[in-house]
N, C-alpha and C. Protein backbone atom coordinates (compact mmCIF):
# COMPACT_ATOMS: atom_id res chain seq x y z
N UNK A 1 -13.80 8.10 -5.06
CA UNK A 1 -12.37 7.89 -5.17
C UNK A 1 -12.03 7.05 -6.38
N UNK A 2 -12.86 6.21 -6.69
CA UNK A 2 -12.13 4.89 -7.58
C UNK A 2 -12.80 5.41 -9.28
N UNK A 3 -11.64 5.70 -10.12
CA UNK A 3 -12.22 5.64 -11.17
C UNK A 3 -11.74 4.43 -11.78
N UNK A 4 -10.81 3.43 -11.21
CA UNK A 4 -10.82 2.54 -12.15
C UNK A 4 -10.11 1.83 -10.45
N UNK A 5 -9.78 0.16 -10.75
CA UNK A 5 -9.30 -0.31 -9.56
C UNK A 5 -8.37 -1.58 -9.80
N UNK A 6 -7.98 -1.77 -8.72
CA UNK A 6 -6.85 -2.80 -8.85
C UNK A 6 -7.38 -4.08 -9.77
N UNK A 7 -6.35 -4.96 -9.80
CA UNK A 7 -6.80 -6.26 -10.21
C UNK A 7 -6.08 -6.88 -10.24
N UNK A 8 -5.59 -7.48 -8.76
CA UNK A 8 -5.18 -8.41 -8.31
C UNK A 8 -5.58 -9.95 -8.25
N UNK A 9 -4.99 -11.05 -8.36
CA UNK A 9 -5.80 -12.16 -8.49
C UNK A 9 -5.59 -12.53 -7.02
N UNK A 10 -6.49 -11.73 -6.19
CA UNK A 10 -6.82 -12.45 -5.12
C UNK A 10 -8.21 -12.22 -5.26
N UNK A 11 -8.61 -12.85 -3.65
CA UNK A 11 -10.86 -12.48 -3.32
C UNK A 11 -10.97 -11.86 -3.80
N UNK A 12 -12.02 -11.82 -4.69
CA UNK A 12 -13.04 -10.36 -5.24
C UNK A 12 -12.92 -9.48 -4.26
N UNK A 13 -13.84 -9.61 -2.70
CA UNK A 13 -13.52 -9.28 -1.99
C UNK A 13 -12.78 -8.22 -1.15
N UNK A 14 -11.14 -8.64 -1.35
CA UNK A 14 -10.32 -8.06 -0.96
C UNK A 14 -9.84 -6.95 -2.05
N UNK A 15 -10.50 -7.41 -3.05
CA UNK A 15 -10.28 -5.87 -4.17
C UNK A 15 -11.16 -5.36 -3.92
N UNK A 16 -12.57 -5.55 -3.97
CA UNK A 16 -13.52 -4.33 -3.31
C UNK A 16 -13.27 -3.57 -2.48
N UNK A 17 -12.92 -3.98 -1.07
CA UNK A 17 -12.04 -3.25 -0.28
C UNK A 17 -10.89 -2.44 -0.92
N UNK A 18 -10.40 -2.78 -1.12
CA UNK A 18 -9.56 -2.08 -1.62
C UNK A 18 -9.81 -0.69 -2.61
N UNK A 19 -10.78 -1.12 -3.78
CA UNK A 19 -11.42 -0.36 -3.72
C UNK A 19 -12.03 1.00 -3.38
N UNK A 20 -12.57 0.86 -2.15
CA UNK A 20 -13.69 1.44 -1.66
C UNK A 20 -13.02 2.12 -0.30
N UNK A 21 -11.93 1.65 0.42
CA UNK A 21 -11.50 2.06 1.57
C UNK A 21 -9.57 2.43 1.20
N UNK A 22 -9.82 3.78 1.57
CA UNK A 22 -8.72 4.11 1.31
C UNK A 22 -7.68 3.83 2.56
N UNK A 23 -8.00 3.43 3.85
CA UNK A 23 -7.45 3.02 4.97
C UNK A 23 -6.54 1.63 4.22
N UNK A 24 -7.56 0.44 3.76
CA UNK A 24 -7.30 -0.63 3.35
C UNK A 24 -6.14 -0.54 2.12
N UNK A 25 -6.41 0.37 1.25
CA UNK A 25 -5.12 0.64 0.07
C UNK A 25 -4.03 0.59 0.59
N UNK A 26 -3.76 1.77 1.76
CA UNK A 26 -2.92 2.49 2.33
C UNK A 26 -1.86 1.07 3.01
N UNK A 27 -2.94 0.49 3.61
CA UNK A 27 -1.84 -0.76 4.63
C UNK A 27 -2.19 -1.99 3.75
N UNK A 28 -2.17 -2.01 2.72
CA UNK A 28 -1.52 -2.92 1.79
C UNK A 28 -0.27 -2.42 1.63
N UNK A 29 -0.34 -0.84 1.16
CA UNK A 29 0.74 -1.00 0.84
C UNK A 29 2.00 -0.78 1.71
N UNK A 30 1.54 -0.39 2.72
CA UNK A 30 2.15 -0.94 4.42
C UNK A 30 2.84 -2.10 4.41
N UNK A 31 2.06 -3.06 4.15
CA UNK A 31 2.89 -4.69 3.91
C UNK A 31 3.17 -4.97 3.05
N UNK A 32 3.82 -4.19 2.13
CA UNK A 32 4.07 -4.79 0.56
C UNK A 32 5.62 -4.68 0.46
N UNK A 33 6.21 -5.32 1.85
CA UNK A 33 7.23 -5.55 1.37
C UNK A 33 7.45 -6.72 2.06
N UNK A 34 8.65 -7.94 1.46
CA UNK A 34 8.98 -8.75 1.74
C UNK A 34 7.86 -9.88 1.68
N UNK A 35 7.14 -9.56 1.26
CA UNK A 35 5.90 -10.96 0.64
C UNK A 35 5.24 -10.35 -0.40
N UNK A 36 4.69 -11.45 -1.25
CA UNK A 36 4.25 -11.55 -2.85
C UNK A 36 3.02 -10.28 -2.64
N UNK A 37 3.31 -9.01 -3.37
CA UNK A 37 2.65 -8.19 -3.46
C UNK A 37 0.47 -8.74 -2.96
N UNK A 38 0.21 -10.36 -3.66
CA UNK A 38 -0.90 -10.38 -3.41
C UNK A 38 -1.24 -11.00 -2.17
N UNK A 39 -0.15 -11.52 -1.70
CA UNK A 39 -0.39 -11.42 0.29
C UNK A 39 -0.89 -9.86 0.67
N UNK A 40 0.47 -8.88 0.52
CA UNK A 40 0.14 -7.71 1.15
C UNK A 40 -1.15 -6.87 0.79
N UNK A 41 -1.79 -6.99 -0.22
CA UNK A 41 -3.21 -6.80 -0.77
C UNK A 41 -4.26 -7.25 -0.21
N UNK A 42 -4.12 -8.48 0.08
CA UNK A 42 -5.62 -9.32 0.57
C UNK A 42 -5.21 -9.22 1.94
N UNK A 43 -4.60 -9.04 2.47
CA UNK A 43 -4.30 -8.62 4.59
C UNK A 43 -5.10 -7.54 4.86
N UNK A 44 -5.55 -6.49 4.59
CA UNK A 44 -6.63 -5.87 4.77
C UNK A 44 -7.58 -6.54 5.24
N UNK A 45 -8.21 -7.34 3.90
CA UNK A 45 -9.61 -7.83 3.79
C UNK A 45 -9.47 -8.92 4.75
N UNK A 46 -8.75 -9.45 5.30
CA UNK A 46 -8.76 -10.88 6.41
C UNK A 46 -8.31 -10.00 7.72
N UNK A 47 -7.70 -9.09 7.73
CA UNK A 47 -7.76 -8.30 9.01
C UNK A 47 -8.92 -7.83 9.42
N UNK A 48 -9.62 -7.28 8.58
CA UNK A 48 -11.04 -7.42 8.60
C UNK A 48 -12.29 -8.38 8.94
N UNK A 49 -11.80 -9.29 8.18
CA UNK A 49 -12.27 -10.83 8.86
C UNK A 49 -12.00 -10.78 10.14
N UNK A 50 -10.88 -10.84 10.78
CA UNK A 50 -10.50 -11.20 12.02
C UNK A 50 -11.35 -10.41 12.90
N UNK A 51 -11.28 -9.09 12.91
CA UNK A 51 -11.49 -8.35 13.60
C UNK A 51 -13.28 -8.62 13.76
N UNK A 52 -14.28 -8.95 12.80
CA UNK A 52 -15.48 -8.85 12.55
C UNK A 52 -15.97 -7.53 11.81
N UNK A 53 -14.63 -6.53 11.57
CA UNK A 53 -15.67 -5.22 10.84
C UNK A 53 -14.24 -4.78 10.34
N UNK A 54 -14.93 -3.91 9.38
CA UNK A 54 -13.48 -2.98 9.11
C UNK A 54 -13.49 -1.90 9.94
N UNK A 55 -11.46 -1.79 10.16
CA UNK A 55 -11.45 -1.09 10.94
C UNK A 55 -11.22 0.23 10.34
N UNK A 56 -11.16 1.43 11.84
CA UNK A 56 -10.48 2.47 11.21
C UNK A 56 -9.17 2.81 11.52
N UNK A 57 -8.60 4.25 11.30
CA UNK A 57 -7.22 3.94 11.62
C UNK A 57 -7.16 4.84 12.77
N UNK A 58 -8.23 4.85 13.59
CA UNK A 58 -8.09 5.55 15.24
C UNK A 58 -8.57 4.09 15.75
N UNK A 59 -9.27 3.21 15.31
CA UNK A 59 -9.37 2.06 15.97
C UNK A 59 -7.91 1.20 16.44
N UNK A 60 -7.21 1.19 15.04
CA UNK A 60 -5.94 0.50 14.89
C UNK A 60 -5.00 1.09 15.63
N UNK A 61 -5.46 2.34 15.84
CA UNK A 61 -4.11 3.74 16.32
C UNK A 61 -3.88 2.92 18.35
N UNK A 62 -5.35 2.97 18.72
CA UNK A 62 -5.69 2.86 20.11
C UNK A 62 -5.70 1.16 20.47
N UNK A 63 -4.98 0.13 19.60
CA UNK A 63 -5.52 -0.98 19.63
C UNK A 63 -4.62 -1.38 20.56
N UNK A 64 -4.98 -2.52 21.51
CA UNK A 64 -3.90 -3.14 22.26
C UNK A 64 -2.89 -3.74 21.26
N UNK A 65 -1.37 -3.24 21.66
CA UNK A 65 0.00 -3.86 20.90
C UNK A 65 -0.25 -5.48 20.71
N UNK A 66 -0.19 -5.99 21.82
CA UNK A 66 0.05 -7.20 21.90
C UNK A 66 -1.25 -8.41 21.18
N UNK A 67 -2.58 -7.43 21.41
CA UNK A 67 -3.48 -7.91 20.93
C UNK A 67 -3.63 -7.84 19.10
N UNK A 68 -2.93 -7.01 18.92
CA UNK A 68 -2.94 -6.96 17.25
C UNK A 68 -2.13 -7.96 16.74
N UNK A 69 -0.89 -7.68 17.55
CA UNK A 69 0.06 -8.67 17.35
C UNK A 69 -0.52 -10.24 16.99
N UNK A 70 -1.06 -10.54 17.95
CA UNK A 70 -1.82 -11.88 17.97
C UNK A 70 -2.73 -12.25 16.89
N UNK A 71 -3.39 -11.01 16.71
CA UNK A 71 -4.20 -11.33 15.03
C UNK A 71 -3.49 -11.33 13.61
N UNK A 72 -2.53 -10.55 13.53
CA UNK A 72 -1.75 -10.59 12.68
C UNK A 72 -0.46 -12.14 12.59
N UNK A 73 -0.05 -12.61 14.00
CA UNK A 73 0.45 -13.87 13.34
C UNK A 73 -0.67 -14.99 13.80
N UNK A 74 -2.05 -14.82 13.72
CA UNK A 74 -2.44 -16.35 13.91
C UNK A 74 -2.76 -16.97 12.38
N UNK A 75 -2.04 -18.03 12.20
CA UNK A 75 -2.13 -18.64 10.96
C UNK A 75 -3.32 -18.94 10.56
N UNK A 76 -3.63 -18.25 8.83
CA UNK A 76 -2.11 -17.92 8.40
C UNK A 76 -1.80 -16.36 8.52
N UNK A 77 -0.82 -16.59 9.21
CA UNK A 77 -0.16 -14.69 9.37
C UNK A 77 -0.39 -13.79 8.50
N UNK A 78 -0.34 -12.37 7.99
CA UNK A 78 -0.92 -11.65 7.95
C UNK A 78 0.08 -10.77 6.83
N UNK A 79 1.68 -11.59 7.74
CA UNK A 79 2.69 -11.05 6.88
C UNK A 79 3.75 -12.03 7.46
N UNK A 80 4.95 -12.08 6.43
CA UNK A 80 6.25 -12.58 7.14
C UNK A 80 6.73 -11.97 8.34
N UNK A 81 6.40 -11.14 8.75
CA UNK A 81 7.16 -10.61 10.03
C UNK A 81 5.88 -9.97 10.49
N UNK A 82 4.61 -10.50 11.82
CA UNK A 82 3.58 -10.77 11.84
C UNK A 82 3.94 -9.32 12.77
N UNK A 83 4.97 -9.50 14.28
CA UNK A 83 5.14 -8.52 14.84
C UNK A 83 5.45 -6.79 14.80
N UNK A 84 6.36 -7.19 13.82
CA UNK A 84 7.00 -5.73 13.12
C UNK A 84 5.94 -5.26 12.29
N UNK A 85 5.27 -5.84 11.55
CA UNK A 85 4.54 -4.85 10.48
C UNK A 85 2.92 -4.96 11.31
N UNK A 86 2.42 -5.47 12.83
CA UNK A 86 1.92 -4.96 13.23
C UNK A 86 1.68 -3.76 14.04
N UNK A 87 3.05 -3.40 14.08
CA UNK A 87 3.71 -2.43 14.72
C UNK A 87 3.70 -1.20 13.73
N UNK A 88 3.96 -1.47 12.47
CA UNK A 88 4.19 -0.84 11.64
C UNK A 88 2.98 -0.02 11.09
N UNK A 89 1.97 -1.20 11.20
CA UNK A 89 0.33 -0.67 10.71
C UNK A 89 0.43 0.17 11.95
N UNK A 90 0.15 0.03 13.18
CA UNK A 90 -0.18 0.78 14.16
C UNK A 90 0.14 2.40 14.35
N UNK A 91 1.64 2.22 13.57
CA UNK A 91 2.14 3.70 14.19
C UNK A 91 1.71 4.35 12.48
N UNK A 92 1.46 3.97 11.46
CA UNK A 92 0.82 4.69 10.49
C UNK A 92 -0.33 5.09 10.70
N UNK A 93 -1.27 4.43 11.35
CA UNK A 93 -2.88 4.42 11.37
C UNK A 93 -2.38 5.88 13.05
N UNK A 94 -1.42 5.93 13.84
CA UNK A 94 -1.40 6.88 14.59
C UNK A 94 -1.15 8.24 14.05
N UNK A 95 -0.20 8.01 13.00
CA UNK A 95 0.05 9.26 12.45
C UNK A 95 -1.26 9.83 11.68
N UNK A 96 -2.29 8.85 11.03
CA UNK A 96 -2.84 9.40 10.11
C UNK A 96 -4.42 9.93 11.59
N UNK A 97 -3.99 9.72 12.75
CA UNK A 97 -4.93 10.41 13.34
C UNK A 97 -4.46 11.90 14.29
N UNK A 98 -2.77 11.52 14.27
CA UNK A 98 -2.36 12.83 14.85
C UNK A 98 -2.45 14.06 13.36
N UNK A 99 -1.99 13.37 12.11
CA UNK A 99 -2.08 14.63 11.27
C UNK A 99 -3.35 14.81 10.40
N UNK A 100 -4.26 13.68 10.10
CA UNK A 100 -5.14 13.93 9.42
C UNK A 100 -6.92 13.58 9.61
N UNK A 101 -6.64 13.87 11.37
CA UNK A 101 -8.28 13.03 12.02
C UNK A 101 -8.20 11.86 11.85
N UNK A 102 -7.18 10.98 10.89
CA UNK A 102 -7.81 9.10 11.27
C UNK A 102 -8.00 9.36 10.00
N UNK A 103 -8.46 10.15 8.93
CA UNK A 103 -9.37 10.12 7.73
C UNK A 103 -7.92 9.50 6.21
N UNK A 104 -7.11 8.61 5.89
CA UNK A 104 -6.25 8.63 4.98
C UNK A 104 -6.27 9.38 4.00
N UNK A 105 -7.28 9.32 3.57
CA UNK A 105 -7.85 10.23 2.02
C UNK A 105 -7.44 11.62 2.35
N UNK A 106 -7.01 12.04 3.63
CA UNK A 106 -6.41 13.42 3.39
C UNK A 106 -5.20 13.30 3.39
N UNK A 107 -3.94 12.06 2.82
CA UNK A 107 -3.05 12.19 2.42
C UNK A 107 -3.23 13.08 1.28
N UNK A 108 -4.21 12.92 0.50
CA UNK A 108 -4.37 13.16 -1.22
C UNK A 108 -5.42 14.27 -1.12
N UNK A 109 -6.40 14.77 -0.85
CA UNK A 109 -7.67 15.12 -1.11
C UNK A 109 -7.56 16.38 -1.16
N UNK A 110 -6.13 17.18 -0.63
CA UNK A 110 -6.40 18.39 -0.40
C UNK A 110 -4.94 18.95 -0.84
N UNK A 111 -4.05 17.96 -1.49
CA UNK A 111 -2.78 18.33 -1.84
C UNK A 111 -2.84 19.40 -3.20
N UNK A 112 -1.72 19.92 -3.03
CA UNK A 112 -1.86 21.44 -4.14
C UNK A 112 -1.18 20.47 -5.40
N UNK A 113 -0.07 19.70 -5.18
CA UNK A 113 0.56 19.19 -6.34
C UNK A 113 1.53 17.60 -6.17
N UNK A 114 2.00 17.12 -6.94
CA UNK A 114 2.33 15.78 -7.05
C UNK A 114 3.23 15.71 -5.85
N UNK A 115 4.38 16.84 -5.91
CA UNK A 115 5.65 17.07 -4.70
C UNK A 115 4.79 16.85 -3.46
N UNK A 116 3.80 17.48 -3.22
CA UNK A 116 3.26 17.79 -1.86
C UNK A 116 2.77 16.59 -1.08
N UNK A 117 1.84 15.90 -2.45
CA UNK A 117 1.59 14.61 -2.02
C UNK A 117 2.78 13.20 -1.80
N UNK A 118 3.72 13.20 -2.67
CA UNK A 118 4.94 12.71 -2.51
C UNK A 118 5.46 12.52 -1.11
N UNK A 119 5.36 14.04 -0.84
CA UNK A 119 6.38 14.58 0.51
C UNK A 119 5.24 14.28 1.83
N UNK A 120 3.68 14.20 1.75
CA UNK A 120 3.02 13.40 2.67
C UNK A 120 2.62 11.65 3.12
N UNK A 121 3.04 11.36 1.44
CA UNK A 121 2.66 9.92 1.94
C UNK A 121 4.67 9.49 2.36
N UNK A 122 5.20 9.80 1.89
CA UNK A 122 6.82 9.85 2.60
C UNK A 122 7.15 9.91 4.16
N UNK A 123 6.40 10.55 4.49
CA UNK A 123 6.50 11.15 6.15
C UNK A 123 5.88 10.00 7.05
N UNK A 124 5.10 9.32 6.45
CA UNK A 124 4.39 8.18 7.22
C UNK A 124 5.46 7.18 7.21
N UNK A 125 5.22 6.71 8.92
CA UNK A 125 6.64 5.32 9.21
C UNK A 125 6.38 4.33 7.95
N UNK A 126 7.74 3.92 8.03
CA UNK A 126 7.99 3.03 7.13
C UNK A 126 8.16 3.31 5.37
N UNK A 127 7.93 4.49 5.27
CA UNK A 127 7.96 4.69 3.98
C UNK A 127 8.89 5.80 3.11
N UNK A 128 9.55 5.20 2.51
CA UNK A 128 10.76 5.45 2.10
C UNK A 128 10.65 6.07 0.68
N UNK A 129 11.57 6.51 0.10
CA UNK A 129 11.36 7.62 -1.05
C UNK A 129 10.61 6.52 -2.12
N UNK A 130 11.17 5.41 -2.60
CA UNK A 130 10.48 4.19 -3.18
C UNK A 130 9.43 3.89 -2.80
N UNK A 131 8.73 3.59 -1.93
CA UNK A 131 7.37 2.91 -1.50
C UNK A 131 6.31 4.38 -1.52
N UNK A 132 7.11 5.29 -1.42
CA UNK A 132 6.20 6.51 -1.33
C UNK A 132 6.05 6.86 -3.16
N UNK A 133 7.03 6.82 -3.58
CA UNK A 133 6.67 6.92 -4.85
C UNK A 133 5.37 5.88 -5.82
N UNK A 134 5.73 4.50 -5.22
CA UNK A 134 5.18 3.42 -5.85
C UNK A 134 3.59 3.97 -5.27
N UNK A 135 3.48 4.17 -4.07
CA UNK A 135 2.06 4.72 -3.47
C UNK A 135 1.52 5.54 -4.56
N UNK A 136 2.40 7.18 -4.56
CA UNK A 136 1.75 7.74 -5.48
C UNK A 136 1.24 7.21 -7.25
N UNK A 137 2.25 6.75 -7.52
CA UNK A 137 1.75 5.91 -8.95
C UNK A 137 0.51 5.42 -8.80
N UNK A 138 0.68 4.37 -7.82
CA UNK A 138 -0.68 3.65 -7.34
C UNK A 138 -1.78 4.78 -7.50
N UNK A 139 -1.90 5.74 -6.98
CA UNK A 139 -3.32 6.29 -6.62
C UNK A 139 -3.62 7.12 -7.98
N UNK A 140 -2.32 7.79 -8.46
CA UNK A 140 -2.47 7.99 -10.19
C UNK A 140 -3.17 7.08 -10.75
N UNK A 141 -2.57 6.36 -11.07
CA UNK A 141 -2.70 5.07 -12.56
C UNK A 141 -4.12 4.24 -11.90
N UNK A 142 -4.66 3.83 -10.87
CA UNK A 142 -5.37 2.95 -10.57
C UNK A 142 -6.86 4.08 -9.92
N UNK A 143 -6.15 5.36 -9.29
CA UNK A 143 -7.57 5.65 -8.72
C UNK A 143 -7.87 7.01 -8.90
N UNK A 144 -7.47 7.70 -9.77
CA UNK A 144 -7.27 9.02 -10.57
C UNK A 144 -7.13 9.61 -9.56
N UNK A 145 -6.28 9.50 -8.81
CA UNK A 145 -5.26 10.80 -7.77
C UNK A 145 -4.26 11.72 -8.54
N UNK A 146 -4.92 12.56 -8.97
CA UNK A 146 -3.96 13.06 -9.98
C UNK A 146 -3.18 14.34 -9.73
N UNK A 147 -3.28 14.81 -8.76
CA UNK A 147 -2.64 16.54 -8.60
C UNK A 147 -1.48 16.65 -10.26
N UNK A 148 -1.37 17.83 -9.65
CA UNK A 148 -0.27 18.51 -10.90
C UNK A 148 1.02 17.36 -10.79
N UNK A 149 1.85 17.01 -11.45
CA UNK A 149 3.07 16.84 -11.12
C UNK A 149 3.11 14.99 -10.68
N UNK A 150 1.97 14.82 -10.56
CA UNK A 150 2.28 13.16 -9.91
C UNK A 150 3.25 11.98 -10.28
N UNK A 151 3.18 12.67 -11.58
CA UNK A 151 3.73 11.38 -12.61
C UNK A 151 5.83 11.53 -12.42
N UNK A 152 5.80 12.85 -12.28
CA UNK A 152 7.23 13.48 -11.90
C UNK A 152 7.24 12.74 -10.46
N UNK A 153 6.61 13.20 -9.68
CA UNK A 153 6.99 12.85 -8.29
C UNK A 153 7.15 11.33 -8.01
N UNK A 154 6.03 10.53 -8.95
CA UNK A 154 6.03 9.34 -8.55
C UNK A 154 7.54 8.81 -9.80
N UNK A 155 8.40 9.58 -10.11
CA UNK A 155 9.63 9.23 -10.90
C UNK A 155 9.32 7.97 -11.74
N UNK A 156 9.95 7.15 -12.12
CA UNK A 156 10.10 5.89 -13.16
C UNK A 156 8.60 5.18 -12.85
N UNK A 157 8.16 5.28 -11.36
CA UNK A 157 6.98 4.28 -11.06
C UNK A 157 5.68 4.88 -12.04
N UNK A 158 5.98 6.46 -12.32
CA UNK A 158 4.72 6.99 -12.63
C UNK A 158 4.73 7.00 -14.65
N UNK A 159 5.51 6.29 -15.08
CA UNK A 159 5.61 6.28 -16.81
C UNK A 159 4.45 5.56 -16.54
N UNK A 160 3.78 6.07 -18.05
CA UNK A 160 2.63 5.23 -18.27
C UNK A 160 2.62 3.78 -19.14
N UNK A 161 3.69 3.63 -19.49
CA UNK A 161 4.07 2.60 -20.00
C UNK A 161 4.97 1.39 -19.18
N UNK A 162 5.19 1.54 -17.45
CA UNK A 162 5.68 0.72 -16.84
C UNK A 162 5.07 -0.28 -16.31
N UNK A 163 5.96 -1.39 -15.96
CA UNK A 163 5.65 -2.45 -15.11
C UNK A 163 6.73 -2.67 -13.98
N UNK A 164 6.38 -1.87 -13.47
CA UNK A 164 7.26 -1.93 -12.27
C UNK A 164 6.66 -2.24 -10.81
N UNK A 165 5.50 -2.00 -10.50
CA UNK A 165 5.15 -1.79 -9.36
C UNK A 165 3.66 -2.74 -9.37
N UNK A 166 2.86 -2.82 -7.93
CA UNK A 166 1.67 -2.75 -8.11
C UNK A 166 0.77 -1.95 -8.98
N UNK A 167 1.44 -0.51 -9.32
CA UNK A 167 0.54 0.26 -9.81
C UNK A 167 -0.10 0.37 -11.37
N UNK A 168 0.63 -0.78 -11.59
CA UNK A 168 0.82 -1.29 -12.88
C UNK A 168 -0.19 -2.56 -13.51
N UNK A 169 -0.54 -3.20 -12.31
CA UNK A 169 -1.17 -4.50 -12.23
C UNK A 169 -2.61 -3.97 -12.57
N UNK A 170 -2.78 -4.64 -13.94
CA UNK A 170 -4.48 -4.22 -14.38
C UNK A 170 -4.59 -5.37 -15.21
N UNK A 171 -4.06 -6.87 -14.97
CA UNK A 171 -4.64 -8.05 -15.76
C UNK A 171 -3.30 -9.10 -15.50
N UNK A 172 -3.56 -10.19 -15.66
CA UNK A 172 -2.24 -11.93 -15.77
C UNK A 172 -0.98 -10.95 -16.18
N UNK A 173 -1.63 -10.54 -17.36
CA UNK A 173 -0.17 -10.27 -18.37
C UNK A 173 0.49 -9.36 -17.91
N UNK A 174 -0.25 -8.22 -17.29
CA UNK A 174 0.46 -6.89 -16.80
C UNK A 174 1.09 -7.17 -15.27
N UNK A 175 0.64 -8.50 -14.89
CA UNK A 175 1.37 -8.73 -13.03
C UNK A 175 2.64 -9.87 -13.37
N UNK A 176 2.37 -10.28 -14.25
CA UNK A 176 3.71 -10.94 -15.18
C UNK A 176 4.67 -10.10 -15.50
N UNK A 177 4.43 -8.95 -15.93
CA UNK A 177 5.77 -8.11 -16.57
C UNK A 177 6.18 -7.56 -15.57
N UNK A 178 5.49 -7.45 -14.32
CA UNK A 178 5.47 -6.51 -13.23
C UNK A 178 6.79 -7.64 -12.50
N UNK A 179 6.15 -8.57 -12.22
CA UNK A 179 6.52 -9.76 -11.81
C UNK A 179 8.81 -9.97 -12.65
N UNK A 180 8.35 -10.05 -13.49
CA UNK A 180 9.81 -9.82 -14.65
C UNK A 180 10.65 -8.97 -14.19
N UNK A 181 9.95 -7.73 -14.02
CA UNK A 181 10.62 -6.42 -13.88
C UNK A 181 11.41 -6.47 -12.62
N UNK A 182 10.78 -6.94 -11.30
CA UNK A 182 10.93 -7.28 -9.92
C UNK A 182 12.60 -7.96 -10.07
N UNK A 183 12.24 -9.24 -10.66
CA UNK A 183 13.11 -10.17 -11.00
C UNK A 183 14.64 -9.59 -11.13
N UNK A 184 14.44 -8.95 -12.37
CA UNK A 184 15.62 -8.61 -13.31
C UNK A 184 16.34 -7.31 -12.14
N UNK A 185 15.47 -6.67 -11.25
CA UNK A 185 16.37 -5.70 -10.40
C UNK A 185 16.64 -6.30 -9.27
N UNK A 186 16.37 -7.49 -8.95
CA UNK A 186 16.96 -8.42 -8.06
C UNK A 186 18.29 -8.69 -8.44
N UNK A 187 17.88 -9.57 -9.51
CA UNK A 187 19.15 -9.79 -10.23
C UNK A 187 20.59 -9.39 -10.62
N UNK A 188 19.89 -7.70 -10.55
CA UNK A 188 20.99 -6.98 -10.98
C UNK A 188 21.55 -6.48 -9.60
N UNK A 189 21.18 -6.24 -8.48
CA UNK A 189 21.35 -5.83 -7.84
C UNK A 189 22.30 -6.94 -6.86
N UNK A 190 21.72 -8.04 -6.81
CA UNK A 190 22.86 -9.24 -6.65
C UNK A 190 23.98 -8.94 -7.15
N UNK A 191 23.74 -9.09 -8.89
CA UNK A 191 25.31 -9.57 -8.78
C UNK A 191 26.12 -7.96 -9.09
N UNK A 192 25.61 -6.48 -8.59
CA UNK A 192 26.08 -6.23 -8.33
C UNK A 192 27.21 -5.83 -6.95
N UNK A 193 26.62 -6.71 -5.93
CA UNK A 193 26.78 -6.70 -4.61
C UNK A 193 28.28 -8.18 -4.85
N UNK A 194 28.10 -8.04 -5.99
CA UNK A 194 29.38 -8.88 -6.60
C UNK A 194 29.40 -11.01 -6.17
């Protein structure tokens, strides 16, 4: 899978994982909202910790609610909203065993073109035309997921010259502009809300 990989300044660690398990990519980017992109990155690799192994996503699918719950907010939590986005992992890691055996990598592995893949990682809870796009960039630019069309599908996230997203983050300087970019559509988006 990995021809080239993240580089986040968190654990070595938690980029290896990342890395190497496409389950772990997937629910990063599950939690990559509402906390600093390198929280939602390294929660994998300490969910992992917690648990004693990595999991899979028929493990996570069948896990007791309440018991995940509990691993995800014991400090330090896992995410800002420890309950909801354990909830959130859960019913993704279900879908990816009602539509694809549990296996993630067949979001991508068998798609005909960029749309197709677009329109599968979209369908999974929680993920919205934006986060599905930023996904696809991600697996473009960082892990040569390339079908036909990716760069279209993944819209503005997929220029090869952006800093917009995680998918962008390949050194300080490039999670800085990324970081900027974040900023300035905050910004704008404030004071257009007047």
């Amino acid at each position: 899978m990995v021809l080239m990989t993240l580089s986040l300044p968190i654990d070595p660690q938690a980029n290896e994982l990342l890395a190497r398990s496409p389950l772990a990519l997937l629910l990063g980017m599950v939690l990559d909202q509402q906390v600093p992109m390198e929280k939602a990155f390294s929660s994998p690799h300490v969910l992992a910790q917690r648990l004693g192994h990595e999991p899979d996503a028929a493990e996570l699918a069948g896990y007791d609610p309440e018991a995940l719950v509990e691993i995800f907010a014991r400090p330090p939590a896992l995410h800002r909203f420890p309950k909801a986005m354990a909830a959130r992992v859960q019913e993704v890691c279900r879908a990816l065993v009602e539509r694809y055996d549990g296996d993630p990598a067949r979001l991508w592995s068998d798609v005909t073109d960029g749309r197709e893949l677009l329109r599968r990682v979209g369908e999974l809870p929680g993920f919205g035309r934006q986060k599905a796009q930023i996904f696809v960039a991600l697996l473009g630019k960082r892990f040569g997921i390339t079908p036909d069309g990716w760069r279209e599908a993944a819209g503005d996230y997929g220029d090869a010259d952006a800093h917009r997203s995680v998918a962008d983050v390949t050194d300080p300087e490039s999670l800085r502009r990324v970081r900027e970019f974040k900023q300035r559509m905050k910004a704008e988006a404030k004071a257009a809300k007047g």
